[in-house]
N, C-alpha and C. Protein backbone atom coordinates (compact mmCIF):
# COMPACT_ATOMS: atom_id res chain seq x y z
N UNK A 1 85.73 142.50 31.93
CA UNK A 1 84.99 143.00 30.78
C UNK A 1 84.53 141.84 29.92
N UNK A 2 83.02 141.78 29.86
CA UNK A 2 82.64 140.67 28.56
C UNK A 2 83.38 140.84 26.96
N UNK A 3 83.73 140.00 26.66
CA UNK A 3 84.42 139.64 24.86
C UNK A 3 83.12 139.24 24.36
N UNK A 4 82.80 139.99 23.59
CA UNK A 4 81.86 139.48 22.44
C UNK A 4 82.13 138.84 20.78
N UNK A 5 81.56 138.81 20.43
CA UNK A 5 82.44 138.21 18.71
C UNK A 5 82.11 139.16 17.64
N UNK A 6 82.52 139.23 16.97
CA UNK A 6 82.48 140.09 15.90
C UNK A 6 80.88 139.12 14.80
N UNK A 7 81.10 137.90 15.54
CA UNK A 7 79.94 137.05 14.93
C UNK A 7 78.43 137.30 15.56
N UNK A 8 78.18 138.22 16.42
CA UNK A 8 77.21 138.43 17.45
C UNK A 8 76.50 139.94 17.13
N UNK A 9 75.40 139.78 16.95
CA UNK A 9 74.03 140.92 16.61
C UNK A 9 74.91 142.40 17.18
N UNK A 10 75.20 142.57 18.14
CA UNK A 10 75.71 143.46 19.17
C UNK A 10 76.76 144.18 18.04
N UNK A 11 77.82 143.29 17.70
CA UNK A 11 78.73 143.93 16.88
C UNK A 11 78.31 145.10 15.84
N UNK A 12 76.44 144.68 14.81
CA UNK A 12 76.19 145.28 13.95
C UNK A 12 76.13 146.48 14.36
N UNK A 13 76.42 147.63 15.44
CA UNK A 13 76.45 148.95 15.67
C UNK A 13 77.60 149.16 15.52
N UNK A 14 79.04 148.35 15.03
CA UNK A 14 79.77 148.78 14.90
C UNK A 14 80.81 148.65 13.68
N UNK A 15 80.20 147.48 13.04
CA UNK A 15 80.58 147.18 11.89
C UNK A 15 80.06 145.91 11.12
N UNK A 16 80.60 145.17 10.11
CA UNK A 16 79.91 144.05 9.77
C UNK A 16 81.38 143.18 9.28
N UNK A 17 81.17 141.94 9.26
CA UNK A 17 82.10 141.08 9.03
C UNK A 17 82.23 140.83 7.70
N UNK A 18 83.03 140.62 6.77
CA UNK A 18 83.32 140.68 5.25
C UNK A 18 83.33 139.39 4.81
N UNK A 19 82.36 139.06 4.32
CA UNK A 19 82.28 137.52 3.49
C UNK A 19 82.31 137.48 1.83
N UNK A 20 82.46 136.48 1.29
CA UNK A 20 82.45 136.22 0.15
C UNK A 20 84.04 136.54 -0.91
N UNK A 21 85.31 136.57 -0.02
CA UNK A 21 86.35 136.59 -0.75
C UNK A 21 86.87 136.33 0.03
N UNK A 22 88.11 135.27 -0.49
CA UNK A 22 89.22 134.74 0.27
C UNK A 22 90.58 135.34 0.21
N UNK A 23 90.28 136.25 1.74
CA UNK A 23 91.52 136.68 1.98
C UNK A 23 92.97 135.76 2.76
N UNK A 24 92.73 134.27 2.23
CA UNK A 24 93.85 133.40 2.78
C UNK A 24 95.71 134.28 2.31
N UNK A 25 94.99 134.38 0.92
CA UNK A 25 96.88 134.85 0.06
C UNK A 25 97.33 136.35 1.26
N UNK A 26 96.40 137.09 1.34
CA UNK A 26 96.88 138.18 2.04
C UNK A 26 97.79 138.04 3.35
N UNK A 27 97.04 137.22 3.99
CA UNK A 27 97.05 136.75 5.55
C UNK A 27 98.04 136.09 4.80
N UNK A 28 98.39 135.13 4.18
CA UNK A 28 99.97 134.67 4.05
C UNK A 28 101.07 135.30 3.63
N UNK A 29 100.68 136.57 3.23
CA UNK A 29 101.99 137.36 2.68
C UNK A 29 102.00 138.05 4.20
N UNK A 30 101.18 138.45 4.90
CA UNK A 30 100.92 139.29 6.25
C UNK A 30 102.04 138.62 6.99
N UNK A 31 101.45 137.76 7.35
CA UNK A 31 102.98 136.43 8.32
C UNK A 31 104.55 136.41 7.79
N UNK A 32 104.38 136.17 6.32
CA UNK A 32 105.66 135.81 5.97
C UNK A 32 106.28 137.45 5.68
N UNK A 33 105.85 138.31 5.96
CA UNK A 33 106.65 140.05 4.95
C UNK A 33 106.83 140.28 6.07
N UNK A 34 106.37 140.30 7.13
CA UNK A 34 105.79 141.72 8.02
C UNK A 34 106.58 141.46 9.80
N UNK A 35 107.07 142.56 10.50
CA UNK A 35 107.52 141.97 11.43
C UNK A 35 106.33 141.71 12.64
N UNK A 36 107.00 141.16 13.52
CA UNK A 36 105.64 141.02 14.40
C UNK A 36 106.74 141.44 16.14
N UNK A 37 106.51 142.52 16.85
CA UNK A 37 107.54 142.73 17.71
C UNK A 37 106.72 141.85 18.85
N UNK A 38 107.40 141.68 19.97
CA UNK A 38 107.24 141.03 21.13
C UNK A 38 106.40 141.85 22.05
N UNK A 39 107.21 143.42 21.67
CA UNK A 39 106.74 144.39 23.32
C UNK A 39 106.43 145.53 23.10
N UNK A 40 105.86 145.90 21.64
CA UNK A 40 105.53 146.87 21.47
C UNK A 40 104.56 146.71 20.13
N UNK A 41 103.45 147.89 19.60
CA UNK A 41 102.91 147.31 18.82
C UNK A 41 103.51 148.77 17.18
N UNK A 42 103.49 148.36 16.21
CA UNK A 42 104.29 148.91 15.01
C UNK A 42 102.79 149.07 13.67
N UNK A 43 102.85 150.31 13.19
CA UNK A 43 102.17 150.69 12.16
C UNK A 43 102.42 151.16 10.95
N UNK A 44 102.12 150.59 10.15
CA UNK A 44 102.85 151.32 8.77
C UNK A 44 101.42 151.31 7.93
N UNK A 45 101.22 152.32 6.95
CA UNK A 45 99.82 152.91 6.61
C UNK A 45 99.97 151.77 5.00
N UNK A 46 100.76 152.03 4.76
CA UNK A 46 100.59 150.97 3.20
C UNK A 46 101.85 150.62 3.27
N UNK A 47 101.97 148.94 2.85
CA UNK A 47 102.77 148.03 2.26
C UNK A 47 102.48 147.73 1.10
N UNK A 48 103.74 147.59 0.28
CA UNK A 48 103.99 147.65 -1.32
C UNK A 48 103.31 145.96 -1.45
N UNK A 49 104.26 145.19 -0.52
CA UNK A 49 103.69 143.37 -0.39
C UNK A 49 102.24 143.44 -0.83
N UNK A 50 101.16 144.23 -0.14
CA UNK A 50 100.31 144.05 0.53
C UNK A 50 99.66 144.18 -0.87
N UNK A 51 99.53 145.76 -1.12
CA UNK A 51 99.16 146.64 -2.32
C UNK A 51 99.25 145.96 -3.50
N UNK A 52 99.98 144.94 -3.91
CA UNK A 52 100.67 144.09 -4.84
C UNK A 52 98.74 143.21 -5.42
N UNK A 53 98.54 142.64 -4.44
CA UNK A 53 97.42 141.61 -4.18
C UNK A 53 96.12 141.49 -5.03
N UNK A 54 95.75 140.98 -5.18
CA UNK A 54 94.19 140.31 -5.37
C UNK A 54 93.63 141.41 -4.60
N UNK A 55 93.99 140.88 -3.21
CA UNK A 55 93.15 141.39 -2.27
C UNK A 55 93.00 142.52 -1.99
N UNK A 56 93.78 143.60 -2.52
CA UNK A 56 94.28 144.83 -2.37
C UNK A 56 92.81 145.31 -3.43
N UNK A 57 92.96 145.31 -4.58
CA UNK A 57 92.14 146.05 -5.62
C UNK A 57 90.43 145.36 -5.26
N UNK A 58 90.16 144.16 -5.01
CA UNK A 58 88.98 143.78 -4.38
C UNK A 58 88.11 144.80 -3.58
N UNK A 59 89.09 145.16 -2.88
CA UNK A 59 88.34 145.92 -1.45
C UNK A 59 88.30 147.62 -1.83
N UNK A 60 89.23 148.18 -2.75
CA UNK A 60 89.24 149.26 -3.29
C UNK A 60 88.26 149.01 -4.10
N UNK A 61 87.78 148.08 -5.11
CA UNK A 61 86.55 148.41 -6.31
C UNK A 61 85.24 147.79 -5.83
N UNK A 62 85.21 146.83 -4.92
CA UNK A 62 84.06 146.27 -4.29
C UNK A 62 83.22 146.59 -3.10
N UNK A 63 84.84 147.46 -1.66
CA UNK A 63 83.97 147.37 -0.52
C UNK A 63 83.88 149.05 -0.77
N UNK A 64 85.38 149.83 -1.42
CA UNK A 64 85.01 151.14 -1.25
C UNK A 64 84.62 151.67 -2.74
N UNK A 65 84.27 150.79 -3.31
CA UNK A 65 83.15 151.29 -4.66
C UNK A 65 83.95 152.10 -5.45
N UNK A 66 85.54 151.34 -5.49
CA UNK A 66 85.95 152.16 -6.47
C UNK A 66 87.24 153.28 -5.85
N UNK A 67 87.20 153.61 -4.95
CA UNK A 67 87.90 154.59 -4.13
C UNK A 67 89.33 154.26 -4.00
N UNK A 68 90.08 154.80 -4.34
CA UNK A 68 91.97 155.04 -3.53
C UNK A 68 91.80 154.01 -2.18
N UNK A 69 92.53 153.00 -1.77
CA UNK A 69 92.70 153.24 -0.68
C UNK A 69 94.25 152.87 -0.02
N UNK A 70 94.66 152.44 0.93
CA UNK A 70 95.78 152.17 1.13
C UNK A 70 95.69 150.85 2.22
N UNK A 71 96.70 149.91 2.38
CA UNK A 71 96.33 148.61 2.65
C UNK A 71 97.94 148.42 3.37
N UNK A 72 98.00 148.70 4.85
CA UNK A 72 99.03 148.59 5.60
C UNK A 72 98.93 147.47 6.68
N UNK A 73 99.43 147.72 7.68
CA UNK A 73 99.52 146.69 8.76
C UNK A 73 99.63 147.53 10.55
N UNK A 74 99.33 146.53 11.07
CA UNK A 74 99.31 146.89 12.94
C UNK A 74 99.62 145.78 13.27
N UNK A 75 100.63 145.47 13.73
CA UNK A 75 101.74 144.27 14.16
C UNK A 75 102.03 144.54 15.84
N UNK A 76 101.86 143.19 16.98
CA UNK A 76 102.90 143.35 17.84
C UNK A 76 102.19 142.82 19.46
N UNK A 77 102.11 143.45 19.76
CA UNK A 77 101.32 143.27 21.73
C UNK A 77 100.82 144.01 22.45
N UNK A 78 99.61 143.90 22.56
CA UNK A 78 99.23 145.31 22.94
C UNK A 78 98.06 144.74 23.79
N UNK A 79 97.72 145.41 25.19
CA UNK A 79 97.30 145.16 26.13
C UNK A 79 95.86 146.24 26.70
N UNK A 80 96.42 147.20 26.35
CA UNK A 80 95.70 148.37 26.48
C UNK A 80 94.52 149.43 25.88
N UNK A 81 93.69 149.76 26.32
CA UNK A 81 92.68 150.44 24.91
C UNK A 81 93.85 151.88 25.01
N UNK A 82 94.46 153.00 25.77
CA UNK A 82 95.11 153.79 25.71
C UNK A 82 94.68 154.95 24.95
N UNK A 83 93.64 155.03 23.69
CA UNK A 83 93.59 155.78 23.00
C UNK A 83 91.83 155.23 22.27
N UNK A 84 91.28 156.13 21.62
CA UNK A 84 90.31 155.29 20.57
C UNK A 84 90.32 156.94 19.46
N UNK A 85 90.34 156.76 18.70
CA UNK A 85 90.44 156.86 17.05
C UNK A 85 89.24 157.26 16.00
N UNK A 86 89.00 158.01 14.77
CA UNK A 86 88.00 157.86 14.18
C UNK A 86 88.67 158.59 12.88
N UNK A 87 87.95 158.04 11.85
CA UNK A 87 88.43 158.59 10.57
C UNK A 87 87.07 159.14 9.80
N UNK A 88 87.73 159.92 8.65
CA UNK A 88 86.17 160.16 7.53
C UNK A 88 86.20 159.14 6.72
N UNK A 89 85.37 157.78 6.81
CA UNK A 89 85.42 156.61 5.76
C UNK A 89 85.84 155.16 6.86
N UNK A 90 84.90 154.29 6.39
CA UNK A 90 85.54 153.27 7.11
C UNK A 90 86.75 152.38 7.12
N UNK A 91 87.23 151.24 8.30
CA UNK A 91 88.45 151.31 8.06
C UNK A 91 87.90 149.78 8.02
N UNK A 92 88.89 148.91 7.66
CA UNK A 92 88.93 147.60 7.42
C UNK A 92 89.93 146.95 8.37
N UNK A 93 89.82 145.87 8.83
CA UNK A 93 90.86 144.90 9.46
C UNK A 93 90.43 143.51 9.44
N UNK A 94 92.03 143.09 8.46
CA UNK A 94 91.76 141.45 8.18
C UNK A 94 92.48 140.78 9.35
N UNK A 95 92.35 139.78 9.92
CA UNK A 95 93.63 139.52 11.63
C UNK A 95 94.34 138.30 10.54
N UNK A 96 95.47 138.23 10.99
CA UNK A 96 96.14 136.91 11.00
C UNK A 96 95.83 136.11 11.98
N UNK A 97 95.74 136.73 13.34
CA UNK A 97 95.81 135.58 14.65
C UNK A 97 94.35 136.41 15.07
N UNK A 98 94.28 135.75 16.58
CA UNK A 98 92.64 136.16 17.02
C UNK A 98 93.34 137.66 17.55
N UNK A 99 92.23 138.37 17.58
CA UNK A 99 92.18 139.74 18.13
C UNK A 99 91.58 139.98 19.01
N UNK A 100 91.72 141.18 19.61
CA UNK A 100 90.49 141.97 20.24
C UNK A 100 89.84 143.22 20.62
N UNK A 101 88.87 143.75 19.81
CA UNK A 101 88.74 145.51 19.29
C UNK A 101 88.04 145.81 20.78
N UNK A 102 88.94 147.27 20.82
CA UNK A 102 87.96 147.83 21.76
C UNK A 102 87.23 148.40 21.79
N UNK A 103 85.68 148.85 21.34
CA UNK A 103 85.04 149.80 20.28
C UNK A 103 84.05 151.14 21.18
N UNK A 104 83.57 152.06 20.42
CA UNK A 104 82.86 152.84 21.21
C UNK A 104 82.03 153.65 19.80
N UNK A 105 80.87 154.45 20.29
CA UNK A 105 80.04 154.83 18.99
C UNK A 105 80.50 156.38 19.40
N UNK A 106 81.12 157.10 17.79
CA UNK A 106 81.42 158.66 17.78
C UNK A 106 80.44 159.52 18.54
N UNK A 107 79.05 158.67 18.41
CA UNK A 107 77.96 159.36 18.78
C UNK A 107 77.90 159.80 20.63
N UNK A 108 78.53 158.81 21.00
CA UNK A 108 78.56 158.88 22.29
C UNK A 108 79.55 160.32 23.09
N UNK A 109 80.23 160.71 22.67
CA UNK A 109 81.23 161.88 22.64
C UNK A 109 80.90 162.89 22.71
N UNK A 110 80.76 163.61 23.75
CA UNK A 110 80.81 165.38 23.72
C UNK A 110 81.67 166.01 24.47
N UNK A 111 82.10 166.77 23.32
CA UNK A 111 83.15 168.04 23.48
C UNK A 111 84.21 167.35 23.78
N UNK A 112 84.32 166.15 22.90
CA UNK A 112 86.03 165.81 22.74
C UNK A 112 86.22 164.57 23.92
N UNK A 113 84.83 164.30 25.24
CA UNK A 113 84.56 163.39 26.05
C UNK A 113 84.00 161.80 25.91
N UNK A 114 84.58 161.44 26.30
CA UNK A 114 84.33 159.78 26.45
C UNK A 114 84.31 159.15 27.73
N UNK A 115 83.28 158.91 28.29
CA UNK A 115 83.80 157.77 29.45
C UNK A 115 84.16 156.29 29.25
N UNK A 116 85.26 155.68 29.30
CA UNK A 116 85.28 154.71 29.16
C UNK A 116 84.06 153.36 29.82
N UNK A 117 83.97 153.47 30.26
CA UNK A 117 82.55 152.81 30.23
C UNK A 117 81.66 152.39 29.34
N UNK A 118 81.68 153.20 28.11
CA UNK A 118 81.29 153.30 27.10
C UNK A 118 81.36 151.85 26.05
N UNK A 119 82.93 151.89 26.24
CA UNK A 119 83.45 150.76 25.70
C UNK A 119 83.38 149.24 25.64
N UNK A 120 83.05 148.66 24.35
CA UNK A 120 82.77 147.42 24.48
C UNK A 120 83.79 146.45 23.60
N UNK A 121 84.02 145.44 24.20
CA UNK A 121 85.26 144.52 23.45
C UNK A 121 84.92 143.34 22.40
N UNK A 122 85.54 143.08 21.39
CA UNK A 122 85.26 142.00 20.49
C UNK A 122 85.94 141.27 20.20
N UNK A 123 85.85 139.83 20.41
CA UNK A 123 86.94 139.26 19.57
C UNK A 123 86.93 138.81 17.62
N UNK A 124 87.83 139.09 17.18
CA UNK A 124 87.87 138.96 15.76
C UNK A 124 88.86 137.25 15.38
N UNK A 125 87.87 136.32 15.39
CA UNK A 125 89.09 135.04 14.99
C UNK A 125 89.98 135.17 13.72
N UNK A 126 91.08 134.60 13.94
CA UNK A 126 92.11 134.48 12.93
C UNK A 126 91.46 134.56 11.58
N UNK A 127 92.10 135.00 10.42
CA UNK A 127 91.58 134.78 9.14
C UNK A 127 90.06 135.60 8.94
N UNK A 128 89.84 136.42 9.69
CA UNK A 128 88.15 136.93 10.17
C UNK A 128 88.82 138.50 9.35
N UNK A 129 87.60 139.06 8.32
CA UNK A 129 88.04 140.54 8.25
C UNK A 129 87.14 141.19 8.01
N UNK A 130 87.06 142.34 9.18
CA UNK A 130 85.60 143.10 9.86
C UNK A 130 86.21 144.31 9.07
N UNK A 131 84.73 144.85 8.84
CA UNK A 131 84.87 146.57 8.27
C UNK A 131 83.93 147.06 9.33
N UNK A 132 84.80 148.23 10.13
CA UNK A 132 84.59 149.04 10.80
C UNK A 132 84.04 150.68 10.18
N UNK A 133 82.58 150.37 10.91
CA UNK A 133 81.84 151.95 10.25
C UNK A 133 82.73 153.26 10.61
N UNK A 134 82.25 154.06 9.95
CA UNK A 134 83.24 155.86 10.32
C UNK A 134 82.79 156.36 11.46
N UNK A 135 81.32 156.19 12.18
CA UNK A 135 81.17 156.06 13.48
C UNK A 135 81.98 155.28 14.69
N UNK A 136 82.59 154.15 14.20
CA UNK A 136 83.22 153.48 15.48
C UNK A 136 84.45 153.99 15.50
N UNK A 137 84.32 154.33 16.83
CA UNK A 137 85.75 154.82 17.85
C UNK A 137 86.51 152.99 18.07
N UNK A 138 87.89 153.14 17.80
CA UNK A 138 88.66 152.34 17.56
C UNK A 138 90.59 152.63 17.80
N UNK A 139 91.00 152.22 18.23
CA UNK A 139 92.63 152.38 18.04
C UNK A 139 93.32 150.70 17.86
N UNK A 140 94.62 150.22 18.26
CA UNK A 140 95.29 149.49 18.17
C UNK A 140 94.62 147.82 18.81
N UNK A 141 95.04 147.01 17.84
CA UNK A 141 93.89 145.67 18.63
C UNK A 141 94.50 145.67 19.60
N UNK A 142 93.63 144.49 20.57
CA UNK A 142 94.45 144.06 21.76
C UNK A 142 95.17 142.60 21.47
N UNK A 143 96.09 141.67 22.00
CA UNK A 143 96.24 140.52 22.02
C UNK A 143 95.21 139.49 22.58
N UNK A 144 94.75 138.54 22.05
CA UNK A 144 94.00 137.70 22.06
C UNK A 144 94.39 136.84 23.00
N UNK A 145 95.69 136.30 22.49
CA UNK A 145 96.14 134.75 22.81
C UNK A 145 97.75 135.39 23.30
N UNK A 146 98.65 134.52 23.75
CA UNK A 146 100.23 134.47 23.44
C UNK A 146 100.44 134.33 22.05
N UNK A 147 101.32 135.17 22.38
CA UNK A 147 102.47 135.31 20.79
C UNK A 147 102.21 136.58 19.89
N UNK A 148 101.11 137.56 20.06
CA UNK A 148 100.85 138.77 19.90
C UNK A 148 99.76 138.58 18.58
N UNK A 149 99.99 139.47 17.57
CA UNK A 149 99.15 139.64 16.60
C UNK A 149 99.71 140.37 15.19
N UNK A 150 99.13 140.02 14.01
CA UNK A 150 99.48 140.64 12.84
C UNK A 150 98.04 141.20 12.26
N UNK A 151 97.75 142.15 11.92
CA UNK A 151 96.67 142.60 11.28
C UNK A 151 96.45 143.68 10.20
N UNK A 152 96.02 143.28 8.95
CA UNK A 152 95.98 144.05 7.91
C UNK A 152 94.87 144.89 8.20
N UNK A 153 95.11 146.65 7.79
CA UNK A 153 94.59 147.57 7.70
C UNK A 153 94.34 148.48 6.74
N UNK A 154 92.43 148.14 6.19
CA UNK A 154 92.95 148.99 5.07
C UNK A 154 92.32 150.37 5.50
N UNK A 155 92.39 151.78 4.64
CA UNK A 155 91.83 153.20 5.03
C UNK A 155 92.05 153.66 3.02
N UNK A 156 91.05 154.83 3.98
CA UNK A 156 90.76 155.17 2.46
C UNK A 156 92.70 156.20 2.33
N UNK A 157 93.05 155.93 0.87
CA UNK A 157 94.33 156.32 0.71
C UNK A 157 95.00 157.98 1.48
N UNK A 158 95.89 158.07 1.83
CA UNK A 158 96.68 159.46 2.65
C UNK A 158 96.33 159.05 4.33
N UNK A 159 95.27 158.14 4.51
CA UNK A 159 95.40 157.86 6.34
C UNK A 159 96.23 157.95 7.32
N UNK A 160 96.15 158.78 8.14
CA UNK A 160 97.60 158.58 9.42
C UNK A 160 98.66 158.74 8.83
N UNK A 161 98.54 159.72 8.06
CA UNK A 161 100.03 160.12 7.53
C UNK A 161 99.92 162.01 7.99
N UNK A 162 100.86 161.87 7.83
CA UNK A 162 101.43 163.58 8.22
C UNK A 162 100.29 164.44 8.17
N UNK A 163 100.24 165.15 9.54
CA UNK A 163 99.07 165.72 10.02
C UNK A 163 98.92 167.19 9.02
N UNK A 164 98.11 167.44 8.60
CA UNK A 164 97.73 168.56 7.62
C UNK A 164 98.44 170.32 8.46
N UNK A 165 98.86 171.25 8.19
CA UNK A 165 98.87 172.40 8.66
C UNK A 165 97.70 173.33 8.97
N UNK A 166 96.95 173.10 9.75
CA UNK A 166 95.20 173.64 9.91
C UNK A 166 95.57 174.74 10.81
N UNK A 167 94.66 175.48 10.30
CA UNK A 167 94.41 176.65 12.14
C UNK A 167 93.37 175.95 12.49
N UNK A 168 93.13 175.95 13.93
CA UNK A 168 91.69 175.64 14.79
C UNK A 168 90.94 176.24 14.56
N UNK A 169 89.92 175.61 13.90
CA UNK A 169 88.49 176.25 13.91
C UNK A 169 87.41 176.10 14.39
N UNK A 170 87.21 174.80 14.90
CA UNK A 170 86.01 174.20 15.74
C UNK A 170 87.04 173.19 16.53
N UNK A 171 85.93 172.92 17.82
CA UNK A 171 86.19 172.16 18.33
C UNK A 171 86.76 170.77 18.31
N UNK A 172 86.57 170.38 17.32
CA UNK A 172 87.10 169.10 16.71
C UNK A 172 88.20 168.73 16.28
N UNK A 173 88.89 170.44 15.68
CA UNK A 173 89.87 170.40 15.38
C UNK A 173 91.22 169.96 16.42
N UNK A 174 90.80 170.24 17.46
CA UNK A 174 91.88 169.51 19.29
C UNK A 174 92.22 168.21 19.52
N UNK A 175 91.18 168.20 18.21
CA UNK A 175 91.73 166.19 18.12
C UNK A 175 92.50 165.64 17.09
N UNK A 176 92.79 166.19 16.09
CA UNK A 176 93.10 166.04 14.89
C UNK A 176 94.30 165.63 14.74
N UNK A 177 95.14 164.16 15.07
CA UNK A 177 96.45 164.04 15.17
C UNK A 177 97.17 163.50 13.93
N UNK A 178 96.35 163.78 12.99
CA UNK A 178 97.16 162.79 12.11
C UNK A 178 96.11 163.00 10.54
N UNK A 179 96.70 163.02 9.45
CA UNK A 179 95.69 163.14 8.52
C UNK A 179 94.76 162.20 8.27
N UNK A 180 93.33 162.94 8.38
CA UNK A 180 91.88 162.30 8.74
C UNK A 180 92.40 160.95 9.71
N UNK A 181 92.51 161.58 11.06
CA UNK A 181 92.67 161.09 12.35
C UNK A 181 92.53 161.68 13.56
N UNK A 182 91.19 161.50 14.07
CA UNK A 182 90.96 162.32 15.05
C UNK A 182 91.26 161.32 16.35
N UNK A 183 91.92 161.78 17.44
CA UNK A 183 92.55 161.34 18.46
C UNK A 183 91.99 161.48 19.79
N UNK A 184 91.43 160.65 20.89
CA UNK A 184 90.91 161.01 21.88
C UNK A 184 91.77 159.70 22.82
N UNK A 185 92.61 160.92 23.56
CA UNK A 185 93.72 160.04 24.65
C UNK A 185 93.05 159.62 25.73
N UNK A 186 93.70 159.00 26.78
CA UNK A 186 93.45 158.39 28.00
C UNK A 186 94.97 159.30 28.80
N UNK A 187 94.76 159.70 29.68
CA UNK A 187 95.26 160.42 30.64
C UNK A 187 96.93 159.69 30.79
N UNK A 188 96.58 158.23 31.00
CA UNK A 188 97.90 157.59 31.01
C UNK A 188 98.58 156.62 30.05
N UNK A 189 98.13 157.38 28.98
CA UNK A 189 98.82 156.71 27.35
C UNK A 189 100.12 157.74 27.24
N UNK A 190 100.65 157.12 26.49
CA UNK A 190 101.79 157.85 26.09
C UNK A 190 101.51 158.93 25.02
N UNK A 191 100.56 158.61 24.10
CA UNK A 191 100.04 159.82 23.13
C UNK A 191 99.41 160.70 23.64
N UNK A 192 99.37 160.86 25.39
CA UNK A 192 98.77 162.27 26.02
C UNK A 192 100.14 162.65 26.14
N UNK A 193 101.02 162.47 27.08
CA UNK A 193 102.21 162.39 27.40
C UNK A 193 103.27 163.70 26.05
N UNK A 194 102.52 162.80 24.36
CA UNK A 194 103.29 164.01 23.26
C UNK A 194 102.17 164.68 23.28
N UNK A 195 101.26 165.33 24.00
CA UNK A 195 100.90 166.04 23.32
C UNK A 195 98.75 165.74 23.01
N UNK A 196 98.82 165.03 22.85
CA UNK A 196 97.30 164.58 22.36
C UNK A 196 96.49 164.97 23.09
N UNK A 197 94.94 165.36 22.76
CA UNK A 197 93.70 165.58 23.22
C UNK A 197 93.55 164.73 24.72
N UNK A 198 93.65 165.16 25.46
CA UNK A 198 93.29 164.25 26.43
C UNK A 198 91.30 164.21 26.75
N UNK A 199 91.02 163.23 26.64
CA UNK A 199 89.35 163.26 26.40
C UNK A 199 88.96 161.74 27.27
N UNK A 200 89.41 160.69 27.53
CA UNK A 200 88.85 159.42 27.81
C UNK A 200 89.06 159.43 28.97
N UNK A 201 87.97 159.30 29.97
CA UNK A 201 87.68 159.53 31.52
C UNK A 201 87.21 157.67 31.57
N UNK A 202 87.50 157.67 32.89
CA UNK A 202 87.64 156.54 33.86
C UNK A 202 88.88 155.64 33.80
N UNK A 203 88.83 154.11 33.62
CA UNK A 203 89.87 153.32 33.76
C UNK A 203 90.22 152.97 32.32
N UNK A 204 91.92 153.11 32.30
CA UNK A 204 92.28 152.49 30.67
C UNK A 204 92.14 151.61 30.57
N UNK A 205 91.02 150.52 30.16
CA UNK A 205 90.71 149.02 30.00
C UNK A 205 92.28 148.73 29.26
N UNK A 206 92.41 147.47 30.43
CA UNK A 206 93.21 146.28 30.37
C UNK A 206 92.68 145.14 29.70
N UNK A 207 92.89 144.29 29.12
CA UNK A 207 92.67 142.81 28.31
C UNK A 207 93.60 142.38 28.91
């Protein structure tokens, strides 16, 4: 699979890269607070560390104009696309180390379907922090390099937290794993396995 950069024309269908504030202090509290596992990858929706920041209220009054949001982390090793993701509102990710997104456009999707094929990969360099549109299909980065990855995540506030009590009403609703988190599995992820939408046809891209 070609790696593209998050610095490359191609990317703009899926998001844009965030300039003009230095998120160095963040990325240093990111390393020094936060764990980073070896063999598995770990999510937590907001950190108090994090929330504390400069960088925290910046991106709430500047990128989301003011809006709630919440400013957590995605820590660890991860190899697999397994899953891709979409929220109402875009999501943010600052990396500590290099990354690599696996992305796809919502638009492409019917009736809960994806072929992986679809999918295109990016790398995000260290210290790099991309805002991802509410159109891009997205889940967990991949590892870049050895030694895994730390990456700040921001969402607009209540994200991926405890899934709402809904009845089904449309179709959309079969995806809905998580508050404002719609879920589209791969056959041999473990989030089909509990339970999840199974929707992503062909091969689970490897990195």
């Amino acid at each position: 699979m070609e790696i593209q950069s998050v610095f490359d024309s191609s990317f703009g269908t899926y998001g844009k890269v965030i300039t003009g504030y230095d998120f160095g202090p963040l990325v240093s509290v990111l390393n020094e607070k936060t764990e980073k596992p070896a063999d598995r990858v770990i999510y937590v929706p907001g950190d108090e560390a994090l929330e504390s920041l400069p960088a925290a209220q910046f991106l709430s009054s500047n990128i989301y104009g003011g809006m709630p949001v919440q400013t957590g982390y995605c820590n660890g090793n991860n190899r697999l696309l397994n899953c891709l993701e979409y929220h109402r509102g875009c999501e943010i990710n600052i990396a500590a180390d290099d990354i690599i997104l696996l992305l796809a456009s919502l638009q492409k999707v019917s009736d809960g379907k994806l072929d992986t094929r679809e999918v295109e990969a990016f790398k995000v360099p260290a210290g790099t922090a991309v805002l991802l549109y509410e159109t891009t299909l997205h889940y967990a980065p991949c590892t870049a390099a050895g030694g895994g990855f730390r990456v700040a995540i921001v969402l607009p506030k209540g994200t991926n937290t405890d899934k709402p009590d809904i009845k089904e009403a449309t179709g959309e609703d079969r995806l809905l794993w998580a508050r404002n988190k719609w879920l589209i599995a791969h056959p041999d992820s473990a989030e089909a396995k509990q339970g999840a939408f199974i929707g992503l046809t062909g091969k689970n891209i490897e990195v």
